[in-house]
N, C-alpha and C. Protein backbone atom coordinates (compact mmCIF):
# COMPACT_ATOMS: atom_id res chain seq x y z
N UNK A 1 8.48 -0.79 11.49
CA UNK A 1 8.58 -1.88 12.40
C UNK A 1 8.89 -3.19 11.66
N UNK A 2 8.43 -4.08 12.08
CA UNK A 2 9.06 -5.47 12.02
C UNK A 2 7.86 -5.99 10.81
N UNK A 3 6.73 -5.20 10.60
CA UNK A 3 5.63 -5.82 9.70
C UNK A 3 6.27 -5.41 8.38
N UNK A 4 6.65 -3.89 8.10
CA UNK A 4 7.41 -3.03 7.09
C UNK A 4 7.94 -3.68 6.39
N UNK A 5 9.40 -4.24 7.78
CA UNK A 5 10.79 -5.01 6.91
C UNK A 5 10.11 -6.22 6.10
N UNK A 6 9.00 -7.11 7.04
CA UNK A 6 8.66 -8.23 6.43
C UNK A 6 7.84 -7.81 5.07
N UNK A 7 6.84 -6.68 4.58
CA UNK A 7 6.87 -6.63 3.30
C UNK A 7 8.22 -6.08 2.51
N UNK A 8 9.21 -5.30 2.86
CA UNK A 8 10.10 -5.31 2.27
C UNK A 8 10.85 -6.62 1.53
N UNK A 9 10.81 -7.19 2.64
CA UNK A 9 11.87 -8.44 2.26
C UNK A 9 11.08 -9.47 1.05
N UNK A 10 9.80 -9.23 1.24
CA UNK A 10 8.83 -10.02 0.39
C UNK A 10 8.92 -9.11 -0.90
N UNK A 11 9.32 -8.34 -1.04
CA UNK A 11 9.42 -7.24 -2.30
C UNK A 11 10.77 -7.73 -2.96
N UNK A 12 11.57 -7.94 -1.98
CA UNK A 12 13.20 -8.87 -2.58
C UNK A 12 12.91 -9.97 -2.99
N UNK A 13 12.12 -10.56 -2.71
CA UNK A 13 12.06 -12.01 -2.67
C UNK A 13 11.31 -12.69 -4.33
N UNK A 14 10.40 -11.12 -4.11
CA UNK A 14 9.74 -11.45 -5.49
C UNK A 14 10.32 -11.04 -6.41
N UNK A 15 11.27 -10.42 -6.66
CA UNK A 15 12.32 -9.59 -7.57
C UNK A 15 13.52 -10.19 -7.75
N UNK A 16 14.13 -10.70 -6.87
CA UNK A 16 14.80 -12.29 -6.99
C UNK A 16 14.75 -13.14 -7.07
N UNK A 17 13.36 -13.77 -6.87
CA UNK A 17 13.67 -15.16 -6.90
C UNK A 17 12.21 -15.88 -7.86
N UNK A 18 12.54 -16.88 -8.25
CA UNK A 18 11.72 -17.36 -9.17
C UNK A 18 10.58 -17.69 -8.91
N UNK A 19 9.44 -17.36 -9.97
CA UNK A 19 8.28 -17.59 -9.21
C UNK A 19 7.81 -18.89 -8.62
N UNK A 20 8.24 -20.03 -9.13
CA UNK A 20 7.85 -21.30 -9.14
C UNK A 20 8.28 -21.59 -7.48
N UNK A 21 8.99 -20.78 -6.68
CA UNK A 21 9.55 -21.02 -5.63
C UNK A 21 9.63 -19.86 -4.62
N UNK A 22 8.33 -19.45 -5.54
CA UNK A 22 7.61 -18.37 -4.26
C UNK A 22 6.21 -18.90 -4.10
N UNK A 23 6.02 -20.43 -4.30
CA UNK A 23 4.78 -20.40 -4.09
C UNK A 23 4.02 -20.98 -2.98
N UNK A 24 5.45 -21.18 -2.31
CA UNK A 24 4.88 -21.45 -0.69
C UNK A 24 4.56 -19.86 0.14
N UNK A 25 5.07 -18.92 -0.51
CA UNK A 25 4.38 -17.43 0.00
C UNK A 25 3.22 -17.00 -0.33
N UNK A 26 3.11 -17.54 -1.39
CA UNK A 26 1.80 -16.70 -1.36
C UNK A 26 0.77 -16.85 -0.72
N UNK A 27 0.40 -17.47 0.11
CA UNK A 27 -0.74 -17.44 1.20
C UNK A 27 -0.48 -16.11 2.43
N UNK A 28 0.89 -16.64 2.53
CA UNK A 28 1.06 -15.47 3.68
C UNK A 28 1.34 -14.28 3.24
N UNK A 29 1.84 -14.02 1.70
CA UNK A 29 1.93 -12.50 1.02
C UNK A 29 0.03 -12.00 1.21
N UNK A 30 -0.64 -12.79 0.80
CA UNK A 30 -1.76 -12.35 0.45
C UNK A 30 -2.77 -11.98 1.66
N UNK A 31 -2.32 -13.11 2.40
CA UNK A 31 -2.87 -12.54 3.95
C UNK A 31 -2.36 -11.39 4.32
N UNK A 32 -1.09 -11.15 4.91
CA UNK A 32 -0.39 -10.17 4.98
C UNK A 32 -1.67 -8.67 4.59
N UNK A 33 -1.03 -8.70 3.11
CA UNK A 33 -1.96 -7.59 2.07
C UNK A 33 -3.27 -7.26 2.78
N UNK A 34 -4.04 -8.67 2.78
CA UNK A 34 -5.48 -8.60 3.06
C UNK A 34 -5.58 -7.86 4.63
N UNK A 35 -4.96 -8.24 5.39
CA UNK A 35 -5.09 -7.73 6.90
C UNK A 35 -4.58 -5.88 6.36
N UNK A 36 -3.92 -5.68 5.91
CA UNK A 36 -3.12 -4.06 6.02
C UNK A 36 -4.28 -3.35 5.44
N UNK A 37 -4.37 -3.81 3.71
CA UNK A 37 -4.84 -2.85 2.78
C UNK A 37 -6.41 -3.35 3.05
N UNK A 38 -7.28 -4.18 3.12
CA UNK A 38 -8.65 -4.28 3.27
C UNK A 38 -8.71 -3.38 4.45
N UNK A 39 -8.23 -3.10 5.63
CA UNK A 39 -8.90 -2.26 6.67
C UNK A 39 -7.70 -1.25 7.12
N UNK A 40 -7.31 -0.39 6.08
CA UNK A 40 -6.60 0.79 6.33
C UNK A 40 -6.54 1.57 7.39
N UNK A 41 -7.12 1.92 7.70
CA UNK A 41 -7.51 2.82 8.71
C UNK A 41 -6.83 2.21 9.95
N UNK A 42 -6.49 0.94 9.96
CA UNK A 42 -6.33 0.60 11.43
C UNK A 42 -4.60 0.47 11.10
N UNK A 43 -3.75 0.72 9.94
CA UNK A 43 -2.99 0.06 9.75
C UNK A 43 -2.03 1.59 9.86
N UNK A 44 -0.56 1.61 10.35
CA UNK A 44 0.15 2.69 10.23
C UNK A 44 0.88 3.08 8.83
N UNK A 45 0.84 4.55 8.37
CA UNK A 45 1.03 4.57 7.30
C UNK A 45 1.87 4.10 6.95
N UNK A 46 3.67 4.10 7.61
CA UNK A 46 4.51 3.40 6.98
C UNK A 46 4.34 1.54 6.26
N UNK A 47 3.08 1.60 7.23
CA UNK A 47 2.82 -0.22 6.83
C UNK A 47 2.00 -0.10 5.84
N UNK A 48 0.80 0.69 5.80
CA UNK A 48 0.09 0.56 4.01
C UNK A 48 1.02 0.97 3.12
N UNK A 49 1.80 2.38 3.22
CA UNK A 49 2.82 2.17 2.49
C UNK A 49 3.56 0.95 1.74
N UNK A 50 3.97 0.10 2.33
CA UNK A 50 4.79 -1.09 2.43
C UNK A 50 3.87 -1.73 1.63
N UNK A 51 3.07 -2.41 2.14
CA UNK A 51 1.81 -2.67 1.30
C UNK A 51 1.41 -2.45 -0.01
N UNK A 52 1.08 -1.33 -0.32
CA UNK A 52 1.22 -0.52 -1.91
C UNK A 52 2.21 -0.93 -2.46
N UNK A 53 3.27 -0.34 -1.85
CA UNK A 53 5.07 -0.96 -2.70
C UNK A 53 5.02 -2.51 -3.34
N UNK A 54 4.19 -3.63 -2.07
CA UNK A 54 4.33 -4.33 -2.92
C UNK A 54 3.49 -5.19 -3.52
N UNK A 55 2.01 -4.74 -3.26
CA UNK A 55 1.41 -4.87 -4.57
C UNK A 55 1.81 -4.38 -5.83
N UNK A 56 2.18 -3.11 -5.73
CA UNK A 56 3.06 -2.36 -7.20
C UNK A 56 4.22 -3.36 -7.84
N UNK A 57 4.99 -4.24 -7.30
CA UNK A 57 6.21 -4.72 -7.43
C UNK A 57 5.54 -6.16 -8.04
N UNK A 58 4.40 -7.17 -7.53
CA UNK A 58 3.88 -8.14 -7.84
C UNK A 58 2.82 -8.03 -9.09
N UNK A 59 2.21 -6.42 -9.34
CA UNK A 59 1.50 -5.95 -10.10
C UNK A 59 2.91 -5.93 -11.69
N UNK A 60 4.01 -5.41 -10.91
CA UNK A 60 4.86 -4.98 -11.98
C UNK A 60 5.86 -6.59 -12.67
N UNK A 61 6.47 -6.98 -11.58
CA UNK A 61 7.12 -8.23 -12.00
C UNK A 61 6.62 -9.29 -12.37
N UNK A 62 5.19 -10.15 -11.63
CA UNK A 62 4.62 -11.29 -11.48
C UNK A 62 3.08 -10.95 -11.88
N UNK A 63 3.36 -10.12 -13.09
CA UNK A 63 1.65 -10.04 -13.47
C UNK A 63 0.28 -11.45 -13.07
N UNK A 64 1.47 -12.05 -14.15
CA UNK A 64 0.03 -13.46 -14.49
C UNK A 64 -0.10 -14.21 -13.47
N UNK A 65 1.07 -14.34 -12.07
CA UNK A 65 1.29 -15.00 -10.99
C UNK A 65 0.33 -14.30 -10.06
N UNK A 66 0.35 -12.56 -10.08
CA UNK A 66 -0.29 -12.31 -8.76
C UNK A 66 -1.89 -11.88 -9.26
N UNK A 67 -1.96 -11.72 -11.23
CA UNK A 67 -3.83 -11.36 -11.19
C UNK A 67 -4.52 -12.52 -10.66
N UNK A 68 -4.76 -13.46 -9.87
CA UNK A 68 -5.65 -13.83 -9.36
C UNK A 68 -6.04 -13.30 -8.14
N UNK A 69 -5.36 -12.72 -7.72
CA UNK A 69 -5.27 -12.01 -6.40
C UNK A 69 -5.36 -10.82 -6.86
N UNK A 70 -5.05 -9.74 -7.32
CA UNK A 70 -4.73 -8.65 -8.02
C UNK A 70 -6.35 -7.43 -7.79
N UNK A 71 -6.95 -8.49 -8.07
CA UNK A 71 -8.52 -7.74 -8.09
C UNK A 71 -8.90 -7.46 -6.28
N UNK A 72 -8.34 -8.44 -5.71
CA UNK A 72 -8.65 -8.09 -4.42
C UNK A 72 -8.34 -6.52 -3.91
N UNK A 73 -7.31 -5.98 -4.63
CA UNK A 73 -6.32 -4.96 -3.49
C UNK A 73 -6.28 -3.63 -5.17
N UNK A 74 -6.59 -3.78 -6.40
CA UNK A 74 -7.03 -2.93 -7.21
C UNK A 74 -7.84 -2.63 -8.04
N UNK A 75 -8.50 -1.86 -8.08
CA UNK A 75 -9.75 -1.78 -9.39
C UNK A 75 -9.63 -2.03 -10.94
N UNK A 76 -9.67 -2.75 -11.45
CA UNK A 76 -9.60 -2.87 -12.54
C UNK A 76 -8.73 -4.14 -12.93
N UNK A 77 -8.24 -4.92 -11.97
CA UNK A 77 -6.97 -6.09 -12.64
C UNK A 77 -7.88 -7.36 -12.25
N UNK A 78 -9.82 -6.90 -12.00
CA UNK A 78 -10.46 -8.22 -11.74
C UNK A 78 -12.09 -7.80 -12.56
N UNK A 79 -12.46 -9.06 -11.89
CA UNK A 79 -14.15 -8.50 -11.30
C UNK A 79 -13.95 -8.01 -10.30
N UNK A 80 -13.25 -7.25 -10.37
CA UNK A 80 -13.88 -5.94 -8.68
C UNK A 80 -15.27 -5.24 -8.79
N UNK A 81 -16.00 -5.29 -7.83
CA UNK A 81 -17.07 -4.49 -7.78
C UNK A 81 -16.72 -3.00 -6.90
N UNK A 82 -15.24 -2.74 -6.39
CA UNK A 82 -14.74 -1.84 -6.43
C UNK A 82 -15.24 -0.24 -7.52
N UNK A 83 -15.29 0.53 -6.61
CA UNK A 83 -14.95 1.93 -7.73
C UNK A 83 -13.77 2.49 -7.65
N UNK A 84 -13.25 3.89 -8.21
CA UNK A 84 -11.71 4.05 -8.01
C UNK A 84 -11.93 5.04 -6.89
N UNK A 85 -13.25 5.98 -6.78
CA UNK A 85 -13.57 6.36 -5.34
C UNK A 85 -13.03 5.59 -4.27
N UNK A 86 -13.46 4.27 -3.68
CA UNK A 86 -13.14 3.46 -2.76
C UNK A 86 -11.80 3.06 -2.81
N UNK A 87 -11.05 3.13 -4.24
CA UNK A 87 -9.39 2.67 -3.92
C UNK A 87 -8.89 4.09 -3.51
N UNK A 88 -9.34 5.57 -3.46
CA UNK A 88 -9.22 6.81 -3.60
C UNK A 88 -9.16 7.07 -2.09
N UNK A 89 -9.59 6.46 -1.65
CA UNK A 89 -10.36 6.13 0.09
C UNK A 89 -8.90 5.50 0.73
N UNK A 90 -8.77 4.76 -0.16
CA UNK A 90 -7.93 3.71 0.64
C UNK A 90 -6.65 4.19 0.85
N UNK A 91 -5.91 5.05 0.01
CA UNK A 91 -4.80 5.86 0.05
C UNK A 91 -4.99 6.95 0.59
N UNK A 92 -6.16 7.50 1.03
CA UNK A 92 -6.23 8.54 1.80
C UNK A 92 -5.45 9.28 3.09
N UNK A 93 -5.60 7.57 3.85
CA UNK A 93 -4.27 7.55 4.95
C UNK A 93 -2.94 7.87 4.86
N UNK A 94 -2.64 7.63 3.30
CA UNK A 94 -0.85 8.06 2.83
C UNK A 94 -0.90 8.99 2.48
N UNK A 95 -2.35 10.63 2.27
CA UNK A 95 -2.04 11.53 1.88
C UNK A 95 -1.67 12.02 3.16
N UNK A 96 -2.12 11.93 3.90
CA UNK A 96 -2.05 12.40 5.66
C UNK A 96 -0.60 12.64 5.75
N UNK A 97 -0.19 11.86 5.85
CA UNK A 97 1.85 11.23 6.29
C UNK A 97 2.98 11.65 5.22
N UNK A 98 2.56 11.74 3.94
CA UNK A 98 3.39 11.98 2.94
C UNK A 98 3.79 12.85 2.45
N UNK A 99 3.23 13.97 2.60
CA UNK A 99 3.41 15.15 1.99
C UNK A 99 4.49 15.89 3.25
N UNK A 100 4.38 15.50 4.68
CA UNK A 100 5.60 16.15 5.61
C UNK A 100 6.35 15.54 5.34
N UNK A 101 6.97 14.05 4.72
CA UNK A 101 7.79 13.59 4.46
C UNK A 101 8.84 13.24 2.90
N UNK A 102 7.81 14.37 2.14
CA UNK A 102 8.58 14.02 0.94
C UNK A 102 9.91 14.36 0.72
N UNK A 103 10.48 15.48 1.60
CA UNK A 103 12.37 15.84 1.28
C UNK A 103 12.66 15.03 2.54
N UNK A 104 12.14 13.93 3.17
CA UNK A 104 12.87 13.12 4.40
C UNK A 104 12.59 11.98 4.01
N UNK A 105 12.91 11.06 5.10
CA UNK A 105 13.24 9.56 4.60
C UNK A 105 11.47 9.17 5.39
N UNK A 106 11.05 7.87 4.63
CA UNK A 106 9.88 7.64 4.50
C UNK A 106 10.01 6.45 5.15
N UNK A 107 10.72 6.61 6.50
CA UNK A 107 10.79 5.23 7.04
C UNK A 107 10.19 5.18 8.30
N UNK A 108 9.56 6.05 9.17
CA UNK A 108 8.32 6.28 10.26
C UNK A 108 7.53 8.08 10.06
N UNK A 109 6.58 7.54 10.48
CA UNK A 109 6.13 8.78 10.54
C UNK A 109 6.75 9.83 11.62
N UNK A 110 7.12 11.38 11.66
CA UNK A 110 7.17 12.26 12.11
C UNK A 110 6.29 13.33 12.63
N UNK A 111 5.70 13.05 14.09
CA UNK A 111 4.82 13.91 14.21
C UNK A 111 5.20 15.39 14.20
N UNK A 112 6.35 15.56 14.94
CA UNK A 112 6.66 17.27 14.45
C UNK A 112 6.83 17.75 13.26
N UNK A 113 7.07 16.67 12.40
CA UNK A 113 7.08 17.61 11.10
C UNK A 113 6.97 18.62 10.63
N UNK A 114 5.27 18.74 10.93
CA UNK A 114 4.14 19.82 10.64
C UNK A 114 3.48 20.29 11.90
N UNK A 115 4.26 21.28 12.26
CA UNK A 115 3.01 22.13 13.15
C UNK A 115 1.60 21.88 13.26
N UNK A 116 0.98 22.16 11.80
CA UNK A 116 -0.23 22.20 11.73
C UNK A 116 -1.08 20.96 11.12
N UNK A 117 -1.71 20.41 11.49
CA UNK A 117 -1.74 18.71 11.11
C UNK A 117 -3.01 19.10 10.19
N UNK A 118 -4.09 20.12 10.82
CA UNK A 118 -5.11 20.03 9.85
C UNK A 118 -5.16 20.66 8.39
N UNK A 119 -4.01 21.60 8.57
CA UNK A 119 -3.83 21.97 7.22
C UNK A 119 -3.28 20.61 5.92
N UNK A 120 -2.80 20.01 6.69
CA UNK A 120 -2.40 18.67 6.19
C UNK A 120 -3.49 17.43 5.84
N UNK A 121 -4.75 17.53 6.76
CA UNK A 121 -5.47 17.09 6.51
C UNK A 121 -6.93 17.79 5.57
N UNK A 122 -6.78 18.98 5.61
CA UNK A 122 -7.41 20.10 4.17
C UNK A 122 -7.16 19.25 2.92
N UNK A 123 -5.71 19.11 3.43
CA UNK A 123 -4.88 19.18 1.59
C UNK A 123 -5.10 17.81 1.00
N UNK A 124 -5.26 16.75 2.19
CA UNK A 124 -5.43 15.30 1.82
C UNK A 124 -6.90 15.25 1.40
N UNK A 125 -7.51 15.90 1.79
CA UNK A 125 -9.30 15.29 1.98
C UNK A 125 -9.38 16.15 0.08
N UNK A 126 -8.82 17.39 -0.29
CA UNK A 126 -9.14 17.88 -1.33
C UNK A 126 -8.73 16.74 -2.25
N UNK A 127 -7.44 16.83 -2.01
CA UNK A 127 -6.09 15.68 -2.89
C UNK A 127 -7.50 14.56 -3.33
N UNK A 128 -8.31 13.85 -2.21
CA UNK A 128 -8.74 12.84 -2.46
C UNK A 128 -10.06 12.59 -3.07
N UNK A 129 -10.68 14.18 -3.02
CA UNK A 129 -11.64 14.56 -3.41
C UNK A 129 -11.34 14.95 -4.67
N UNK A 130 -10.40 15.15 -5.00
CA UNK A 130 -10.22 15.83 -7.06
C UNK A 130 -9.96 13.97 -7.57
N UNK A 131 -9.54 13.20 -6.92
CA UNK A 131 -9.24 11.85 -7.23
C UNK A 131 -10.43 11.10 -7.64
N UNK A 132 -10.93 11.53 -7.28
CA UNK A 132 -12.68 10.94 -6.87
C UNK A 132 -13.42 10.83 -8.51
C-alpha cells in the first residue's frame, strides 16, 4: 500500500541524498518505524517488511546519523534493555508470509499460496524458537 511505497521512497532518499538534508525526516522516518516495528502484530507483513528494509539501509548507509535512534528498533546498537528473544518475536510475523513467497514477488501477501497455513505457522514458531 501507500505506507510500503512511503518507506520505500525513504530508503531512496537515504541512499541518495545527503545526510545534512535529510534532517527534516527524521522525525517522521522515526515515527513512521516506531508506529510499524514497536507494535508488530498490528502491522501487515509487507509493511514490517518495509520497515526492516529500512532500518537495514539507515543501519547500513547512515550509521552515526541513525545510532541514536538505532537502539530503539535493534538489540545491541544501544542501551537496549531488549533481548534478541524479543527482536526474535518481532520478526516472527515475517516468518508467517515469507516462506510462501520466496520464488514470488514480495510485494503483498498471497493468501492462496499455501493451502495449509498452519503448517506454515509450525515452521515459523520452530524457525523462531531455534532463534531464541
Amino acid at each position: 500500500g501507500v505506507q510500503v511505497a512511503a518507506l520505500q521512497c525513504a530508503r531512496v532518499l537515504v541512499v541518495r541524498v545527503a545526510p545534512e538534508n535529510l534532517t527534516a525526516l527524521w522525525p517522521i522516518m522515526i515515527a513512521e518505524l516506531q508506529r510499524v516495528l514497536l507494535e508488530p502484530r498490528e502491522a501487515p507483513p509487507a509493511l514490517l517488511l518495509a520497515a526492516c528494509q529500512l532500518v537495514d539501509v539507515l543501519l547500513t548507509v547512515l550509521p552515526d546519523d541513525f545510532a541514536p535512534f538505532g537502539w530503539m528498533f535493534v538489540p545491541g546498537t544501544g542501551a537496549s534493555g531488549r533481548s534478541s528473544s524479543s527482536f526474535s518475536a518481532l520478526l516472527a510475523p515475517l516468518l508467517l508470509w515469507l516462506p510462501a513467497h520466496s520464488a514470488a514477488s514480495c510485494s503483498e501477501p498471497d493468501e492462496a499460496a499455501d493451502p495449509d497455513p498452519d503448517s506454515q505457522r509450525a515452521a515459523a514458531a520452530a524457525a523462531a524458537a531455534a532463534a531464541a
